[in-house]
Every structure is written in C-alpha cells, then in structure tokens.
Protein backbone atom coordinates (compact mmCIF):
# COMPACT_ATOMS: atom_id res chain seq x y z
CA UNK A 1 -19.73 8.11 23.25
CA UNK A 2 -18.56 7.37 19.56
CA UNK A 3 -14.92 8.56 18.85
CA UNK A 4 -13.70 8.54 15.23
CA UNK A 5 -10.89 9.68 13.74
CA UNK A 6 -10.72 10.81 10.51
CA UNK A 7 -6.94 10.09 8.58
CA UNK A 8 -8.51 12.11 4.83
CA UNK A 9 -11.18 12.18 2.97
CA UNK A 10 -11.98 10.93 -0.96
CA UNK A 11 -14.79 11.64 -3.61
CA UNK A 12 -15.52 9.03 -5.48
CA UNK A 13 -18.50 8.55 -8.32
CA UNK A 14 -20.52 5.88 -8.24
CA UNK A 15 -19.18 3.88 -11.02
CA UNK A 16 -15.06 3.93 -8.95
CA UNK A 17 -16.96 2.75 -5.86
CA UNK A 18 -18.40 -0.17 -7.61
CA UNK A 19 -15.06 -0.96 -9.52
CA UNK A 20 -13.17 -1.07 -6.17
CA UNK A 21 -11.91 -4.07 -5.71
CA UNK A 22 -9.46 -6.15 -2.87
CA UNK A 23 -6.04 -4.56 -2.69
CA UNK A 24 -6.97 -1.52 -5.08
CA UNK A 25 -5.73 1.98 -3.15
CA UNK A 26 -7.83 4.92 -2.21
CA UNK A 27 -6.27 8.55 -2.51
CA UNK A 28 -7.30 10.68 0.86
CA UNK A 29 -6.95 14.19 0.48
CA UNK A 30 -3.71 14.83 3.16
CA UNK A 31 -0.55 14.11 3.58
CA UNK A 32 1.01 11.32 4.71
CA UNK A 33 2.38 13.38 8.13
CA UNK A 34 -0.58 15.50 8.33
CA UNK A 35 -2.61 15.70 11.26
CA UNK A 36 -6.16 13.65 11.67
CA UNK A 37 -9.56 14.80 12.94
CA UNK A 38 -10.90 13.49 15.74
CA UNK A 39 -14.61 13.39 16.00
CA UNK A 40 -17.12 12.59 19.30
CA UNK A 41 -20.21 11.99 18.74
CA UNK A 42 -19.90 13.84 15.10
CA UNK A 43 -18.20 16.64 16.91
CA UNK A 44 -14.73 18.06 16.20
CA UNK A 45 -12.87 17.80 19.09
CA UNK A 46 -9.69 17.72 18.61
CA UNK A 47 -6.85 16.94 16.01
CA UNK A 48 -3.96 14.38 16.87
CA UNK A 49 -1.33 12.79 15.27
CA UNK A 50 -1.35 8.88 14.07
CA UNK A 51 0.96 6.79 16.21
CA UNK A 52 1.54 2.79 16.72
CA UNK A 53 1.88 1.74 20.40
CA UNK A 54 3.04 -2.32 20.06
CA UNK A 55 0.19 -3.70 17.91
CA UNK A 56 -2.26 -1.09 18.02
CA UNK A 57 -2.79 2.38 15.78
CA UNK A 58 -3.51 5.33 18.01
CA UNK A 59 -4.26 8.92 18.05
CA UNK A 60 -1.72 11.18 19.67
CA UNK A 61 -4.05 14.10 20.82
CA UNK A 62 -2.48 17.91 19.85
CA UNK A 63 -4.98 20.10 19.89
CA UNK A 64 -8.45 20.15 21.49
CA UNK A 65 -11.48 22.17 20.07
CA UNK A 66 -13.97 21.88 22.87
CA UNK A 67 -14.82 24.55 25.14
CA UNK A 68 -16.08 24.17 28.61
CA UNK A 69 -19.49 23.53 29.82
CA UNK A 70 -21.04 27.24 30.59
CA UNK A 71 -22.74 25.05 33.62
C-alpha cells in the first residue's frame, strides 16, 4: 500500500514551474497549523497532524474516513 500525505496544495502555470529554481518557496493553500490529508492508495483516509519524532517528520493521525468492510 502507498500512503501519502498531503501538507497543501499550489497552482502553478507553466511558465512559474519552469522559473522555479533551488531555494525559491512554494505557497500551499493551508495554514501553517492546519491539518494534512492522508491518502492510501489515492484514498482519503484520514487527516492527521504534522509532528517530528527525533529526526523524522510524521503524521499524527486525528481523524479516520474509512468505513468498515461490509464483508
């Protein structure tokens, strides 16, 4: 299974994603303290909160948006 986890999303033309260059900054669309998405296999799961555990960025889960198996 691929998990991603989404912190914002940007639009960009064709012409900015060309110009980007080494060190220049992307604008997401949230908050610095908002929540993220997290995806499996391109399905919303659940949404989390960012965290740092010794070296390591992780995703704090808070809410889950899967429903059980009807099997």
């Amino acid at each position: 299974m691929t998990v991603s986890v989404v912190l914002g999303k940007a639009s960009l033309t064709l012409a900015e994603l060309e110009g980007l260059e080494p060190g220049d900054l992307v604008r997401l669309d949230r908050a610095p303290d908002a929540t993220v998405d997290l995806f499996v296999n391109g399905v919303h799961a659940a949404e989390g909160d960012v965290i740092v555990i010794d070296d390591h960025v992780a995703a704090r889960i808070g809410q889950l948006h899967l429903e059980p198996n009807d099997e």
